[in-house]
N, C-alpha and C. Protein backbone atom coordinates (compact mmCIF):
# COMPACT_ATOMS: atom_id res chain seq x y z
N UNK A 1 108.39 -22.40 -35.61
CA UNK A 1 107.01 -22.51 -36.07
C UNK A 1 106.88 -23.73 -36.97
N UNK A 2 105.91 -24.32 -37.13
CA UNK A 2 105.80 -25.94 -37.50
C UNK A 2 104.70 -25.19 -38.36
N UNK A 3 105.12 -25.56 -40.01
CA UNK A 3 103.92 -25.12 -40.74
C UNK A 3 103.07 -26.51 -41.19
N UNK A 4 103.43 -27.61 -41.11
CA UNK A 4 102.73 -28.76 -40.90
C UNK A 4 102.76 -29.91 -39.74
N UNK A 5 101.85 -30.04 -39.36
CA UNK A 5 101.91 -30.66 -38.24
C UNK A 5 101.11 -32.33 -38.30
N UNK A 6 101.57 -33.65 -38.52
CA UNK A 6 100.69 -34.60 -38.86
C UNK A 6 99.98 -34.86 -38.33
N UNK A 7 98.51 -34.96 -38.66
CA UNK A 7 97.78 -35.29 -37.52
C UNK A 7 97.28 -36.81 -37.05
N UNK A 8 97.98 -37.23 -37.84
CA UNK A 8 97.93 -39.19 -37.50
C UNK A 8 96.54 -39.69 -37.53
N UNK A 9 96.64 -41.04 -37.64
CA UNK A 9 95.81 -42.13 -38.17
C UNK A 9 96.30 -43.55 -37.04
N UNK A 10 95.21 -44.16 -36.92
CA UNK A 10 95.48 -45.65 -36.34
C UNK A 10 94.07 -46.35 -36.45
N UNK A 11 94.17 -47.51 -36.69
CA UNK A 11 93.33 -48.72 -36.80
C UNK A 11 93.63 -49.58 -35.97
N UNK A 12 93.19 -50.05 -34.94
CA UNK A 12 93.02 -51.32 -34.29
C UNK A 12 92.88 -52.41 -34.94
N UNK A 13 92.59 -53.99 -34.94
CA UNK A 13 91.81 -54.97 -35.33
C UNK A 13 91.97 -55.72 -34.11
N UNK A 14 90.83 -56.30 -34.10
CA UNK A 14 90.58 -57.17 -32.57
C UNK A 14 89.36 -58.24 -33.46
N UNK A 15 90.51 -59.87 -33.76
CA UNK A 15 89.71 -60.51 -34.23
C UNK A 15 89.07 -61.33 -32.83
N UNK A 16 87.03 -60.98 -32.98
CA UNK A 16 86.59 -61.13 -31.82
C UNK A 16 86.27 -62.95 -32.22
N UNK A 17 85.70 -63.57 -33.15
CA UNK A 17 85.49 -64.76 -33.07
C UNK A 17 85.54 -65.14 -34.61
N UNK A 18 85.52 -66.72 -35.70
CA UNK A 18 85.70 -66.35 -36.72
C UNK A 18 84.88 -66.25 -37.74
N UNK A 19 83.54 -65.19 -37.00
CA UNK A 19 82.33 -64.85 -37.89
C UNK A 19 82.47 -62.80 -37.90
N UNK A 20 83.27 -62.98 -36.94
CA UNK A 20 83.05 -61.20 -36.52
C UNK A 20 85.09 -60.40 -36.15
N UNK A 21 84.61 -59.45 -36.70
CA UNK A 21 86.10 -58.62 -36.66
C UNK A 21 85.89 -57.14 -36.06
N UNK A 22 86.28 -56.61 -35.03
CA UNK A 22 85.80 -55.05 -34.67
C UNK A 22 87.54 -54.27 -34.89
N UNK A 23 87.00 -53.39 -35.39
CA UNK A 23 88.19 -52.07 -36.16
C UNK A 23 87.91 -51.02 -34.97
N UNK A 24 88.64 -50.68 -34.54
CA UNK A 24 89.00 -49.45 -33.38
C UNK A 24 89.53 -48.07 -34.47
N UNK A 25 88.93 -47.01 -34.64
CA UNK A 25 89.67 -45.90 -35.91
C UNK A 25 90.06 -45.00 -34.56
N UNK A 26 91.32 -44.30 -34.77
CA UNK A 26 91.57 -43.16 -33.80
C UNK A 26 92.20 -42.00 -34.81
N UNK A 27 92.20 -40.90 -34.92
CA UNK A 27 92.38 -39.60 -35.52
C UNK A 27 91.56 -39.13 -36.85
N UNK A 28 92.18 -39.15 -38.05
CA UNK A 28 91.75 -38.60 -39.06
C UNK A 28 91.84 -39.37 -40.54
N UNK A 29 90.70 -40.00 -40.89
CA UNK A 29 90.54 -40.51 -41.89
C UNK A 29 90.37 -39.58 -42.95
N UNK A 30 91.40 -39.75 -43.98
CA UNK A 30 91.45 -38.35 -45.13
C UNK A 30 92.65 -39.00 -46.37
N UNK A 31 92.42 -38.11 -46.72
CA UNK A 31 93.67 -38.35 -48.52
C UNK A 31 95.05 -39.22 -47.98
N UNK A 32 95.69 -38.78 -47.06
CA UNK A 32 96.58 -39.21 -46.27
C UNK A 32 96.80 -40.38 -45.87
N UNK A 33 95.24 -40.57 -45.32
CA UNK A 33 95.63 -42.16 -44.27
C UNK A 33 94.49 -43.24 -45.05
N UNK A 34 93.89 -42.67 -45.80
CA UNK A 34 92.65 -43.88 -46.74
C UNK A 34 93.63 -44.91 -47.16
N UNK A 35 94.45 -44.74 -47.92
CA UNK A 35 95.54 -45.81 -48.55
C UNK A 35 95.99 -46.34 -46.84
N UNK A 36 96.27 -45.84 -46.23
CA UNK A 36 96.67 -47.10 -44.92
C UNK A 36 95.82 -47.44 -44.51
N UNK A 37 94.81 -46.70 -44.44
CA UNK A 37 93.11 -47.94 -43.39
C UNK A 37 93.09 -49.09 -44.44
N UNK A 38 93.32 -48.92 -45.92
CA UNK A 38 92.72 -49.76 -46.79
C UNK A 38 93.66 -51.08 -46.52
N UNK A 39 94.61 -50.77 -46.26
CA UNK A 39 96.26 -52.12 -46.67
C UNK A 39 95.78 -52.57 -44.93
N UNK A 40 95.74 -51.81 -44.53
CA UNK A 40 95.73 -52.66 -42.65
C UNK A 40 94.43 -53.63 -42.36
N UNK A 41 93.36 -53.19 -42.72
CA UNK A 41 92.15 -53.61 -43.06
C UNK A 41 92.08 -54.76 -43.69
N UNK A 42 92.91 -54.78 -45.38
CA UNK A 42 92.91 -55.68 -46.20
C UNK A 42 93.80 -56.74 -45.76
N UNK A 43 94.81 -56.56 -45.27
CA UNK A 43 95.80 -57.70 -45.09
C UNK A 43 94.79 -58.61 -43.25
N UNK A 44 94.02 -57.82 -42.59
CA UNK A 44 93.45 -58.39 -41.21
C UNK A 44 92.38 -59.43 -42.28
N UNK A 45 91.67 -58.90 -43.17
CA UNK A 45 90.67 -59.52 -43.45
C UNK A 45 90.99 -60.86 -44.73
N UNK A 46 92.35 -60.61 -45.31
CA UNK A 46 92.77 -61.67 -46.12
C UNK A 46 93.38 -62.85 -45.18
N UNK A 47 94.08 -62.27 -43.46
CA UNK A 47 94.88 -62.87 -42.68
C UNK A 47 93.43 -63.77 -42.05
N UNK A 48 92.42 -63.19 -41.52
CA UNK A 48 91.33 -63.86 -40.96
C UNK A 48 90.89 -65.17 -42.20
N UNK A 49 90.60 -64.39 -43.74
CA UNK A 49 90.42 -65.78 -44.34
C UNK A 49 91.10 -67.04 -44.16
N UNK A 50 92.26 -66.87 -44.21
CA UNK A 50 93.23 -68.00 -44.54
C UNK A 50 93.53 -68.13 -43.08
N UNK A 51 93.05 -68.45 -41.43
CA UNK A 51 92.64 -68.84 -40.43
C UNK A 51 91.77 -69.22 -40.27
N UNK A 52 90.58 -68.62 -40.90
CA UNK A 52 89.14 -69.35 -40.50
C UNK A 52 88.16 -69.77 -41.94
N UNK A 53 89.01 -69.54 -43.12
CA UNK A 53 87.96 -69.71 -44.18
C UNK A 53 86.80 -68.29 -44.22
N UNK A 54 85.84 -68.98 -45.14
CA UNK A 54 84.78 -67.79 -45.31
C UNK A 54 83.87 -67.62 -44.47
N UNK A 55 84.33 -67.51 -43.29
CA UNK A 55 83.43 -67.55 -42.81
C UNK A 55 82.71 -66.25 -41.77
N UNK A 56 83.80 -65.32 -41.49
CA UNK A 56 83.17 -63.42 -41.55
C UNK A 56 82.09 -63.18 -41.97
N UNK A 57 81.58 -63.02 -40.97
CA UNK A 57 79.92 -62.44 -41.25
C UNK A 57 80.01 -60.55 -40.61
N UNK A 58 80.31 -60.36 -39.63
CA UNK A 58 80.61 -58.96 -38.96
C UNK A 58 81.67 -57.99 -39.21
N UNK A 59 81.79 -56.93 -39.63
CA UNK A 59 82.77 -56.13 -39.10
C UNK A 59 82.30 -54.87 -38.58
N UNK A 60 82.52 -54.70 -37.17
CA UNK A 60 82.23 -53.84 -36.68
C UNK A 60 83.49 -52.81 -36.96
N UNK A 61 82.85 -51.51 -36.82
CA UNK A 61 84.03 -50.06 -36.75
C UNK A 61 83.25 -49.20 -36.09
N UNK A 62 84.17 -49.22 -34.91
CA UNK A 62 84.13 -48.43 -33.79
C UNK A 62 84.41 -47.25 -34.33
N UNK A 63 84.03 -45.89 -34.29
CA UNK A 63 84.40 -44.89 -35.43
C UNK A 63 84.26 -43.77 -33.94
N UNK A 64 84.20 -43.82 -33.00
CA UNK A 64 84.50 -42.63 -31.77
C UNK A 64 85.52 -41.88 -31.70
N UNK A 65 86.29 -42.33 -32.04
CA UNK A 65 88.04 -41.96 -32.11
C UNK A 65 88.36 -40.66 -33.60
N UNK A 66 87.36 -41.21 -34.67
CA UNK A 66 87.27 -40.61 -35.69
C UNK A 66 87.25 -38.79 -35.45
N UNK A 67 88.32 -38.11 -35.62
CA UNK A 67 88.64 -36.65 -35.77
C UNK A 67 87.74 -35.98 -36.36
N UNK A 68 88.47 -36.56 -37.89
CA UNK A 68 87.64 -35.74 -39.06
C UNK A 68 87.38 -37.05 -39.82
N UNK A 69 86.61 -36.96 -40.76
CA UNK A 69 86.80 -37.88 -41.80
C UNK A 69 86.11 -36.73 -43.11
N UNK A 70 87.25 -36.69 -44.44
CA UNK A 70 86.61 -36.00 -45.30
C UNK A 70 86.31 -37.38 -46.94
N UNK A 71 86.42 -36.44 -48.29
CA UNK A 71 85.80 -37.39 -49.10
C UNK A 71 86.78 -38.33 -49.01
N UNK A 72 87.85 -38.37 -49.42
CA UNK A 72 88.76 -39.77 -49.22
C UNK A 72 88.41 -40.95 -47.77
N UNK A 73 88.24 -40.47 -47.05
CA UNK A 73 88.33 -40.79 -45.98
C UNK A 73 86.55 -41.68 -46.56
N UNK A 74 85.79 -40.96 -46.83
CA UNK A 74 84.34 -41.90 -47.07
C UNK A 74 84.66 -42.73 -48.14
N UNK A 75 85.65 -42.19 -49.32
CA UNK A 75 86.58 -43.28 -50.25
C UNK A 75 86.43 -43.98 -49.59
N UNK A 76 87.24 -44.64 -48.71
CA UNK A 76 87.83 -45.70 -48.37
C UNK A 76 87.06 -46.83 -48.03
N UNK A 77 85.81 -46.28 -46.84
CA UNK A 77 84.84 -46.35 -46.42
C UNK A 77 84.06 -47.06 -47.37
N UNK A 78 83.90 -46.64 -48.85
CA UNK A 78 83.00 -47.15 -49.95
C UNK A 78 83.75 -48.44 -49.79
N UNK A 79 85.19 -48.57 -49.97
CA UNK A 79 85.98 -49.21 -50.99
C UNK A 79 85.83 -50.41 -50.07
N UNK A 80 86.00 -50.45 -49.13
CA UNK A 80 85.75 -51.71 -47.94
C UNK A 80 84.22 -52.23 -48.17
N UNK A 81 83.63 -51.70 -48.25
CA UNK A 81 82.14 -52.30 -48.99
C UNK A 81 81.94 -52.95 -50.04
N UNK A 82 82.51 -52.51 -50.90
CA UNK A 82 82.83 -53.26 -52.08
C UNK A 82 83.11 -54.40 -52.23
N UNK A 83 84.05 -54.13 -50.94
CA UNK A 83 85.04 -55.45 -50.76
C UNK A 83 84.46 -56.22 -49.53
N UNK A 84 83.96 -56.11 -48.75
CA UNK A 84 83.08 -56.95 -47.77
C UNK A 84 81.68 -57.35 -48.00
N UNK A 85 80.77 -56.57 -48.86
CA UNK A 85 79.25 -57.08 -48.85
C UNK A 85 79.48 -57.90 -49.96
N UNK A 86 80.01 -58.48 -50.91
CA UNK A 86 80.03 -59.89 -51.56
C UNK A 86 80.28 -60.74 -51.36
N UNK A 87 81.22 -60.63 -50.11
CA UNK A 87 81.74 -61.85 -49.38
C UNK A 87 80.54 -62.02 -48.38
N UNK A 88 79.58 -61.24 -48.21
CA UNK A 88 78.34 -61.81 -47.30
C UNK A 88 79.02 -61.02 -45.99
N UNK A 89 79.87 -60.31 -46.08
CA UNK A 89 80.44 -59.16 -44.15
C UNK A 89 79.50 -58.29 -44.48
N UNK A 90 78.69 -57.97 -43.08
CA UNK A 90 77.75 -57.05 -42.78
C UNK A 90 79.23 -55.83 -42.38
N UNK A 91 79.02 -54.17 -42.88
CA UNK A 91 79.69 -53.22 -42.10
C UNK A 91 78.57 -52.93 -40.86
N UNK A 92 79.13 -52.43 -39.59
CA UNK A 92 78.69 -51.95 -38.71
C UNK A 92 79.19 -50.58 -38.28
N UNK A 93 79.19 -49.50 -38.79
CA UNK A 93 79.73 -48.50 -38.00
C UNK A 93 79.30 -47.67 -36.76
N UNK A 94 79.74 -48.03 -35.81
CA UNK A 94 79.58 -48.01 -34.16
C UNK A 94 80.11 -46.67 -33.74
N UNK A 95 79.51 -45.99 -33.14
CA UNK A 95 79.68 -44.89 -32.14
C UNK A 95 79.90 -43.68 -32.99
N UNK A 96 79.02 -43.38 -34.25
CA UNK A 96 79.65 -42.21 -35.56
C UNK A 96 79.60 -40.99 -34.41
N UNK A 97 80.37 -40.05 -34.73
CA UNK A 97 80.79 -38.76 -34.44
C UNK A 97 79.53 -37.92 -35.39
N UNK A 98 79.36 -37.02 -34.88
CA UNK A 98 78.37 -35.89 -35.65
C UNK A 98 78.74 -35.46 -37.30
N UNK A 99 79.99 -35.35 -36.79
CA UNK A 99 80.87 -35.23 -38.50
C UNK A 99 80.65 -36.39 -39.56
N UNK A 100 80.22 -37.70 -39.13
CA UNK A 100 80.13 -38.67 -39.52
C UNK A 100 78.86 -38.70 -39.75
N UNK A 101 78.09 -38.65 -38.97
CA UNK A 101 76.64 -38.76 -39.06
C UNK A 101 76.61 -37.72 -40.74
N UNK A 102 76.84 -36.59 -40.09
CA UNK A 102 76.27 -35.44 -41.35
C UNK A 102 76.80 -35.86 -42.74
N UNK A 103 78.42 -36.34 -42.51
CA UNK A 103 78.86 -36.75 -43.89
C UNK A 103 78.28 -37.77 -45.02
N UNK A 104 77.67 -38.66 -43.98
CA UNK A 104 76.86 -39.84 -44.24
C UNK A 104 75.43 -39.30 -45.15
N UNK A 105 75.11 -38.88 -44.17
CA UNK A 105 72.86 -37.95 -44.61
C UNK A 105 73.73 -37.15 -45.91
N UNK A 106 74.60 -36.40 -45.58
CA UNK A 106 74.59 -35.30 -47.06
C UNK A 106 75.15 -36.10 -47.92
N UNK A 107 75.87 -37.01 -48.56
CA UNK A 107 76.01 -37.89 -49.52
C UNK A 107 75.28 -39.12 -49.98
N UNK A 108 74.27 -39.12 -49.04
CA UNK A 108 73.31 -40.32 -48.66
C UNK A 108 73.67 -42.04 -48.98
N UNK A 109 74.93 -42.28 -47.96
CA UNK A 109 75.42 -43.23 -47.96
C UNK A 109 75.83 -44.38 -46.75
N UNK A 110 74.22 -43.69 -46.05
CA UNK A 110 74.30 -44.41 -44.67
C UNK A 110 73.83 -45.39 -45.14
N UNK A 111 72.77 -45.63 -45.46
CA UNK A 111 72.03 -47.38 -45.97
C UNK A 111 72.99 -47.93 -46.47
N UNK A 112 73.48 -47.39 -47.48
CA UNK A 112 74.68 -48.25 -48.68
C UNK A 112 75.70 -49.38 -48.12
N UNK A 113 76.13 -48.33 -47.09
CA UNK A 113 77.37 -48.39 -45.86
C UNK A 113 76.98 -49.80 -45.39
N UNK A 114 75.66 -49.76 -44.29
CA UNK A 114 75.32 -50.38 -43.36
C UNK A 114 74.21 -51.24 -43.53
N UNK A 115 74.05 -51.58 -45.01
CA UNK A 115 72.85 -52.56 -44.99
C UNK A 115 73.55 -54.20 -44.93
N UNK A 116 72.93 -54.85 -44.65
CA UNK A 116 73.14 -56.07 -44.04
C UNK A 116 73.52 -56.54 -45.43
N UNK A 117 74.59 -57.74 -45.00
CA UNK A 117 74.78 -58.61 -46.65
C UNK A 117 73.74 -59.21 -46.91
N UNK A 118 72.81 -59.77 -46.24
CA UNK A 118 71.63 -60.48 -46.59
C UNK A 118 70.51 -59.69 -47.38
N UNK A 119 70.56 -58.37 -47.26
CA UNK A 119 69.65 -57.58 -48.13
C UNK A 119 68.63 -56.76 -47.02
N UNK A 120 68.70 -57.15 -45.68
CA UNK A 120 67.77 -56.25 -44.83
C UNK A 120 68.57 -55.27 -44.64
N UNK A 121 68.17 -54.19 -43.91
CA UNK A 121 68.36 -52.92 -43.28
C UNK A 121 68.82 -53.22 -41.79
N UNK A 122 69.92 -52.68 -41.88
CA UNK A 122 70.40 -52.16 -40.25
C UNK A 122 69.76 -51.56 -39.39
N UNK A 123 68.77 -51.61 -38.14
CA UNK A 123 68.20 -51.21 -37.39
C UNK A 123 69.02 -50.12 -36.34
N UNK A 124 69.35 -49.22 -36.86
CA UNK A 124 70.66 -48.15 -35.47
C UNK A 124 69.39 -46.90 -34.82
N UNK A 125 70.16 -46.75 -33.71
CA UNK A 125 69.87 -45.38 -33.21
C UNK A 125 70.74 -44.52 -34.16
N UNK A 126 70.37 -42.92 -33.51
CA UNK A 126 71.43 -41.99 -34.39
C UNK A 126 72.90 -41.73 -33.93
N UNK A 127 73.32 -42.74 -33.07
CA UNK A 127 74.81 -42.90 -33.07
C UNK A 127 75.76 -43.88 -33.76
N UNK A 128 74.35 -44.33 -34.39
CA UNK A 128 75.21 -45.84 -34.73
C UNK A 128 74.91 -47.01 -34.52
N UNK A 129 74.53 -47.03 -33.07
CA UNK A 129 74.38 -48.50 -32.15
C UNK A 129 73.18 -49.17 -32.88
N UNK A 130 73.33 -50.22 -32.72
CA UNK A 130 72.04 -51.08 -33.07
C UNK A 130 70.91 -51.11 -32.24
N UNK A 131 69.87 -51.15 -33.06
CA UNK A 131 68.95 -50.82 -31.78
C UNK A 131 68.48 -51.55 -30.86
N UNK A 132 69.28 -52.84 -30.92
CA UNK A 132 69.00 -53.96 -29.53
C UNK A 132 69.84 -53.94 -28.54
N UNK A 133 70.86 -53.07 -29.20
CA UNK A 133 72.15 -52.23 -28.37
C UNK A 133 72.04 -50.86 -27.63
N UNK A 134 71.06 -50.38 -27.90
CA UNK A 134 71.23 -49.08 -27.42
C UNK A 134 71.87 -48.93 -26.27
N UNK A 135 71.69 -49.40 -25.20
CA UNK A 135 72.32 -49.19 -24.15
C UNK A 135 73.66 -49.80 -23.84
N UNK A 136 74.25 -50.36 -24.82
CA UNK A 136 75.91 -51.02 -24.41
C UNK A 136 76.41 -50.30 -25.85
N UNK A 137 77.96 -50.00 -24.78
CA UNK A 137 78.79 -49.09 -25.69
C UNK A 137 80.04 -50.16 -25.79
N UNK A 138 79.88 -51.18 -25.64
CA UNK A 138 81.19 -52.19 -25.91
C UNK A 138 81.22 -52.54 -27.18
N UNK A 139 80.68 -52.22 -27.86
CA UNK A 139 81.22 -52.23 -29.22
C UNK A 139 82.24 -51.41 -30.06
């Protein structure tokens, strides 16, 4: 009998051009794996500076893959904001899971998340997608 069983974490990075970066999340963002999204994340986005300069405007996160995500897990989530909307990186979070959606509305930290570095508002459907996107899931 296995009284713990890990339920794993992975991040992609797929640097798409050197204004935009898309993050692939697969399992469970939580107490566990926040400290690794943060270091994998941080070292892609310090590795992209020092290749292309300042010049990251996008990061998309594909978030379909996303299990669970609890408060650490939206930790982290903050903490990348912090750290991307001063540098002028828009977050994009692409394809939210229902768990995501709700976690978002009940802490009310969807705008926060996803407002543009420039100061406008993110235009999404309720999955995420942008709304000039609605119909392509390649993000």
């Amino acid at each position: 009998m296995t009284l713990h069983q890990p339920v794993g974490f992975s991040v992609t990075v797929e640097a798409v051009d050197p204004r935009t970066i898309r993050l692939t999340l697969q399992g469970v963002l939580d107490f566990e794996s926040g400290d690794e999204f943060l270091d994998v994340v941080g070292n892609a986005l310090d590795a992209h500076a020092v290749e292309h300069g300042p010049a990251l405007r996008e990061l998309h996160i594909n978030c379909a893959g996303l299990r669970l995500l609890d408060s650490s897990g939206l930790a982290a989530l903050l903490t990348l904001r912090r750290r991307t909307h001063p540098a002028g990186v828009t977050l994009h979070l692409r394809h939210r899971p229902v768990q995501l959606i709700r976690m978002l509305a009940l802490t009310g930290t969807t705008e926060y998340l996803t407002a543009r570095a420039d100061g406008t508002a993110e235009a999404v459907g309720p999955g995420g997608e942008l709304a000039d996107e609605a119909g392509s899931t390649s993000s």
